[in-house]
PDB file of N, CA and C in Angstrom:
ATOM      1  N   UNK A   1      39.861 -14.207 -82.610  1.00  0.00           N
ATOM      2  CA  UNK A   1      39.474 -12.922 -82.041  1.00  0.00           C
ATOM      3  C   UNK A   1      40.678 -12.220 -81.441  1.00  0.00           C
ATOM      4  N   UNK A   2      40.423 -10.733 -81.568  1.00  0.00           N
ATOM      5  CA  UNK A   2      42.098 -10.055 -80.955  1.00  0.00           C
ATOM      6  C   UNK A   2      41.776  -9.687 -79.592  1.00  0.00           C
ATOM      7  N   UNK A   3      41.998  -9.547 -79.005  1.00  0.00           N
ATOM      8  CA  UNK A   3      42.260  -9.129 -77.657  1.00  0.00           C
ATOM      9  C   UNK A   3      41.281  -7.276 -77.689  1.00  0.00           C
ATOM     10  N   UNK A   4      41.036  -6.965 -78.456  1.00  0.00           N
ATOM     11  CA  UNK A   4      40.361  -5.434 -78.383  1.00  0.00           C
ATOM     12  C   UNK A   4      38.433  -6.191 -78.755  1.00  0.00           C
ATOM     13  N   UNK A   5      38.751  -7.153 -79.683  1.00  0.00           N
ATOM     14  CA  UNK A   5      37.106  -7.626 -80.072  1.00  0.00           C
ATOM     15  C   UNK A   5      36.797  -8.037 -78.249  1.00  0.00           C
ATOM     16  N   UNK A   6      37.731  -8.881 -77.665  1.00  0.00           N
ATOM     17  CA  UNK A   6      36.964  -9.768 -76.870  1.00  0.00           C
ATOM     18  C   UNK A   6      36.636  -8.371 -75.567  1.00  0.00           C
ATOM     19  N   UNK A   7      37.534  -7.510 -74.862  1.00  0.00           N
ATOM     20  CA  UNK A   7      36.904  -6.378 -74.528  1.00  0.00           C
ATOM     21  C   UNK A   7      35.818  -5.940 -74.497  1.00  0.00           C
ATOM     22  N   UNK A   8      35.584  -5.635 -75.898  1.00  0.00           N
ATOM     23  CA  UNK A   8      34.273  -4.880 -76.832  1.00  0.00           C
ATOM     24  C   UNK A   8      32.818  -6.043 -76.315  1.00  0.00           C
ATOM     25  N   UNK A   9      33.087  -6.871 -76.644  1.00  0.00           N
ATOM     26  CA  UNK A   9      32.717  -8.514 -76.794  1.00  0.00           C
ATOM     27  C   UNK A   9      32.230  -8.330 -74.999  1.00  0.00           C
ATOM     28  N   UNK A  10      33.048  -8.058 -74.019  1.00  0.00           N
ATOM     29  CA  UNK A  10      32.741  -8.329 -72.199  1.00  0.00           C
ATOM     30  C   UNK A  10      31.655  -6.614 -72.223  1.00  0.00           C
ATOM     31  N   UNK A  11      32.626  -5.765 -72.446  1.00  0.00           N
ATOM     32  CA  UNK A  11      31.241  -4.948 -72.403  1.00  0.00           C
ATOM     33  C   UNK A  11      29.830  -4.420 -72.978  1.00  0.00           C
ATOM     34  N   UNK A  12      30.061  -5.368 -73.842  1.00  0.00           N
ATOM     35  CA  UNK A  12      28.754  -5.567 -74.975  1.00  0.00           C
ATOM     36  C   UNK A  12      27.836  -6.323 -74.275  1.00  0.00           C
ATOM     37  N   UNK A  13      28.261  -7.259 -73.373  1.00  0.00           N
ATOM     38  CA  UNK A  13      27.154  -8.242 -72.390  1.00  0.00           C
ATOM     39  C   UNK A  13      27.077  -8.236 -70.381  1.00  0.00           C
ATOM     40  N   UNK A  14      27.896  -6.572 -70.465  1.00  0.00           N
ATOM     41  CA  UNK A  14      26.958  -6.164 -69.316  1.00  0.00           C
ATOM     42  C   UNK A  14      28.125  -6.396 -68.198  1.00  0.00           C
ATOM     43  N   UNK A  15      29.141  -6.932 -68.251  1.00  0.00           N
ATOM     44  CA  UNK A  15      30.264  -7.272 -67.620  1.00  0.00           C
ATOM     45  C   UNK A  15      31.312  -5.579 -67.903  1.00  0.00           C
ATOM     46  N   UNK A  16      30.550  -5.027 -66.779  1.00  0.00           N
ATOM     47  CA  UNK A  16      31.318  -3.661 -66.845  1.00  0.00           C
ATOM     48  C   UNK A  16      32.746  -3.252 -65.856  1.00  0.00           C
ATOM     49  N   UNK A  17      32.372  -4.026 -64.847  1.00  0.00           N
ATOM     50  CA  UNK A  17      33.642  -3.893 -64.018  1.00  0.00           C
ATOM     51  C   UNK A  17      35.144  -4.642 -65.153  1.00  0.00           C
ATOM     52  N   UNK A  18      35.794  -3.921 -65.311  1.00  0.00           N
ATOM     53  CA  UNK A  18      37.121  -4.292 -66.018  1.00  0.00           C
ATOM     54  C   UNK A  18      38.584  -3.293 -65.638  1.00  0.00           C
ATOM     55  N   UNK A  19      39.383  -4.090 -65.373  1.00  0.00           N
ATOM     56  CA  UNK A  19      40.933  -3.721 -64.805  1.00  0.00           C
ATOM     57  C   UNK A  19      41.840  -3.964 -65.666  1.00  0.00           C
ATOM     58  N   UNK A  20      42.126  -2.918 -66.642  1.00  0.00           N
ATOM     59  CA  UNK A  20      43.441  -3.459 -67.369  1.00  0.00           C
ATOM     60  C   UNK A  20      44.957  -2.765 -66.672  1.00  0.00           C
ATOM     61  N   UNK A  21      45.248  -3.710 -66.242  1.00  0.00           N
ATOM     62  CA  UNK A  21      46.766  -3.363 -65.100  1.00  0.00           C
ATOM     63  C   UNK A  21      47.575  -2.154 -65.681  1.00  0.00           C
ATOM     64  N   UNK A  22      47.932  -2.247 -67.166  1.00  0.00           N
ATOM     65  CA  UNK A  22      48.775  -1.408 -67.123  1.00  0.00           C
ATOM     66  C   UNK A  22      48.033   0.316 -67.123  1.00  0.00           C
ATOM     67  N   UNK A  23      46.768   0.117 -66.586  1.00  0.00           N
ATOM     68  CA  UNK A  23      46.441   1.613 -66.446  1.00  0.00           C
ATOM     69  C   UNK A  23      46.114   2.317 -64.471  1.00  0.00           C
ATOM     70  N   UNK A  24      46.708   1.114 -64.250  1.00  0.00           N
ATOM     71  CA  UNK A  24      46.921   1.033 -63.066  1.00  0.00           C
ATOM     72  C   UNK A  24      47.741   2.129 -62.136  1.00  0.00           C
ATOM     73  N   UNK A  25      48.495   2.880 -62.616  1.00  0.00           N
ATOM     74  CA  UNK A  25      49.100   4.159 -62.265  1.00  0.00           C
ATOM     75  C   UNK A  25      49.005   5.514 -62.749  1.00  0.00           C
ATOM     76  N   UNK A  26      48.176   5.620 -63.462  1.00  0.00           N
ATOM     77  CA  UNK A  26      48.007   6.547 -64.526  1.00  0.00           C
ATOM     78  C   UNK A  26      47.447   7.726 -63.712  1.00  0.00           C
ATOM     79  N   UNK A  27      46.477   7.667 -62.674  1.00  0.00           N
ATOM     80  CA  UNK A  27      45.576   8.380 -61.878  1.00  0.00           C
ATOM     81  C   UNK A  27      46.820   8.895 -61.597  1.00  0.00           C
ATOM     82  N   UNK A  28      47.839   8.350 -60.783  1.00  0.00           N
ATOM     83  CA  UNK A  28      49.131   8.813 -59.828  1.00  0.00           C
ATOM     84  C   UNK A  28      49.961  10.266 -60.340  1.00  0.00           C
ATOM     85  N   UNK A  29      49.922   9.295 -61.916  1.00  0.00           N
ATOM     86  CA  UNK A  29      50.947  10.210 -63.208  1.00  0.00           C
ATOM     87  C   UNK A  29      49.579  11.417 -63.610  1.00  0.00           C
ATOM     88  N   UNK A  30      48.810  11.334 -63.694  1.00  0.00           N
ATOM     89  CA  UNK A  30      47.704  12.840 -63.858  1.00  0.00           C
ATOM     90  C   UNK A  30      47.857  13.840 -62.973  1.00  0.00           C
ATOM     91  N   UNK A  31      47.799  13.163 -61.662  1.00  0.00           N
ATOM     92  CA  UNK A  31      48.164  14.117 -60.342  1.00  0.00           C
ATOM     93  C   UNK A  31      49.119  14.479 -60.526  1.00  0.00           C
ATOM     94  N   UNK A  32      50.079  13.729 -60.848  1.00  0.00           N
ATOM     95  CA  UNK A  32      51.567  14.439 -60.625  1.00  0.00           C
ATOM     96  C   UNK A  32      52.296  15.752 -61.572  1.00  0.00           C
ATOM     97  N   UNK A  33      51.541  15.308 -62.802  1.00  0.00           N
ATOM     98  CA  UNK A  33      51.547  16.072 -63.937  1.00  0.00           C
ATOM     99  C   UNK A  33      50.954  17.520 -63.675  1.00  0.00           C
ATOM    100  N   UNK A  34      49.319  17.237 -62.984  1.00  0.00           N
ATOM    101  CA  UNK A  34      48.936  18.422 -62.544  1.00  0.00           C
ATOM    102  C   UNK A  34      49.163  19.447 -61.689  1.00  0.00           C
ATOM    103  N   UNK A  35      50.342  18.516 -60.593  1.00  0.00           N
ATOM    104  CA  UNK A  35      50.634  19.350 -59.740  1.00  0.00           C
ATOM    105  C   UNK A  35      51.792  20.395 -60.166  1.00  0.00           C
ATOM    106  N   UNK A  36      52.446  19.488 -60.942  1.00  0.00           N
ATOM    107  CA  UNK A  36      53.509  20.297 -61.955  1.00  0.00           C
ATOM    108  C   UNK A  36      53.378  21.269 -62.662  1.00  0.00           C
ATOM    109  N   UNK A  37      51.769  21.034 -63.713  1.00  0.00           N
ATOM    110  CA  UNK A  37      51.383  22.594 -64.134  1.00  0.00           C
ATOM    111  C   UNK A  37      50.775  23.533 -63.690  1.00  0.00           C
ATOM    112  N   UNK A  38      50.332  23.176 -62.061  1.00  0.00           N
ATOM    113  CA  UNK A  38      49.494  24.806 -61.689  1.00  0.00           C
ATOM    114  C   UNK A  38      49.849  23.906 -60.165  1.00  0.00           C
ATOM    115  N   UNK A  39      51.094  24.260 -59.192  1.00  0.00           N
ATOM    116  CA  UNK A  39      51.763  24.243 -58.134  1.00  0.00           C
ATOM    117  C   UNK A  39      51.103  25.121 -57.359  1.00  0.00           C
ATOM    118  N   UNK A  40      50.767  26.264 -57.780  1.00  0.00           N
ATOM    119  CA  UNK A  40      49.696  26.965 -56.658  1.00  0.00           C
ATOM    120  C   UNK A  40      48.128  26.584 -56.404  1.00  0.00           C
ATOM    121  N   UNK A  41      48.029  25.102 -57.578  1.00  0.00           N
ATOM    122  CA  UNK A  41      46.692  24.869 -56.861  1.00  0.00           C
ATOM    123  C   UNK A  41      46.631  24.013 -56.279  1.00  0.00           C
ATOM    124  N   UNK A  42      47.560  23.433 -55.924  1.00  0.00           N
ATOM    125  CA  UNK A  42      48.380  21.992 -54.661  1.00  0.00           C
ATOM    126  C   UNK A  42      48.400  23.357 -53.473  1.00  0.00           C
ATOM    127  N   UNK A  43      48.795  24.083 -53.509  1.00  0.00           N
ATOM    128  CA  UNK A  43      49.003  24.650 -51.994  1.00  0.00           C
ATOM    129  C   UNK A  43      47.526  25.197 -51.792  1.00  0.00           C
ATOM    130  N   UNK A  44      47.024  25.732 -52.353  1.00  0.00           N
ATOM    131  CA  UNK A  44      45.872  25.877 -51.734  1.00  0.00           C
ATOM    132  C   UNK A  44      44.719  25.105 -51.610  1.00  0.00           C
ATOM    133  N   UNK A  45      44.400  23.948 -51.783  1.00  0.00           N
ATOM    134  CA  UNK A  45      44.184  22.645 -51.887  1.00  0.00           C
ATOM    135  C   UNK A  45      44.316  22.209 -50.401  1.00  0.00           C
ATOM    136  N   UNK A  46      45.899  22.184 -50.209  1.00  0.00           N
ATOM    137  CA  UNK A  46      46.537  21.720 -48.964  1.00  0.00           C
ATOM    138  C   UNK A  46      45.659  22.722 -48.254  1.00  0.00           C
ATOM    139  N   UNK A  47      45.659  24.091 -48.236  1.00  0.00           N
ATOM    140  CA  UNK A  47      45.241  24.942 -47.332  1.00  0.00           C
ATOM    141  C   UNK A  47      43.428  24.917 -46.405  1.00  0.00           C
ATOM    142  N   UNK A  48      42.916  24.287 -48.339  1.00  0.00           N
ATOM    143  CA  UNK A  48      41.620  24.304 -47.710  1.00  0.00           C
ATOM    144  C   UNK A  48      41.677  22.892 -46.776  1.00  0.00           C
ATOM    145  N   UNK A  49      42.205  21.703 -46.728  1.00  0.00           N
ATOM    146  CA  UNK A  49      41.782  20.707 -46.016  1.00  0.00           C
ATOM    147  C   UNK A  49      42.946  21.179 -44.494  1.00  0.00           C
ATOM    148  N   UNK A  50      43.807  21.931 -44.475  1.00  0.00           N
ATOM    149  CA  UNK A  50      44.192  21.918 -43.120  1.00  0.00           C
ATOM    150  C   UNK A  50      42.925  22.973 -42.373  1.00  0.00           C
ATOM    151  N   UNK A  51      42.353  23.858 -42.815  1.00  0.00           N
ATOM    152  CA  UNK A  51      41.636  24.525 -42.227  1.00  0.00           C
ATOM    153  C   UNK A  51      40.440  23.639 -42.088  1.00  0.00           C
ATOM    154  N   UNK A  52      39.659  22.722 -42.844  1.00  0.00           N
ATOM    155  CA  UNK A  52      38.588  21.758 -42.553  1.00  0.00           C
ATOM    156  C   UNK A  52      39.678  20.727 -41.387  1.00  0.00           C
ATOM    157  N   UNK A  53      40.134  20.672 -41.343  1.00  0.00           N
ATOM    158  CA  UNK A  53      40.657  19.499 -40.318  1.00  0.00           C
ATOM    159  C   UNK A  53      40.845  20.180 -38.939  1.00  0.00           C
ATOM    160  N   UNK A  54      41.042  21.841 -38.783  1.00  0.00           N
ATOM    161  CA  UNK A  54      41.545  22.395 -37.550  1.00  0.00           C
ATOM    162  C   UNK A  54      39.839  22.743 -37.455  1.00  0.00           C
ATOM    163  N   UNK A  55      39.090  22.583 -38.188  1.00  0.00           N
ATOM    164  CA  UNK A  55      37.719  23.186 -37.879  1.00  0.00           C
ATOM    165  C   UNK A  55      37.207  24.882 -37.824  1.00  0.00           C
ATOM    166  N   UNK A  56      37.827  25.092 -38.545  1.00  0.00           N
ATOM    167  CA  UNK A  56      37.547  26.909 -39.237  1.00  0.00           C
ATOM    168  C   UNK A  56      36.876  27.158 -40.149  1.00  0.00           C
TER     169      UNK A  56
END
């Protein structure tokens, strides 16, 4: 069996929680990417949670 059957094979019998490490940073690299293509929606982002945090 290859390593993609036995996968297929864990979530075929209900064993859904699964961690494959090397996707382990990827969330980090999306953000970062996104902040890169639309930089004005990081600042206003920032803007709405400083105003929820000062209570306005």
């Amino acid at each position: 069996r290859t390593g993609e059957e036995e996968i297929v094979d864990l979530l075929r019998h209900g064993q859904g929680v699964l961690n494959i490490l090397p996707l382990a940073g990827v969330k980090e690299e999306v953000d970062a990417a996104i902040v890169e293509l639309y930089p004005e929606g990081r600042r206003a982002a920032d803007e709405t949670l400083s105003v929820r945090a000062v209570g306005k």
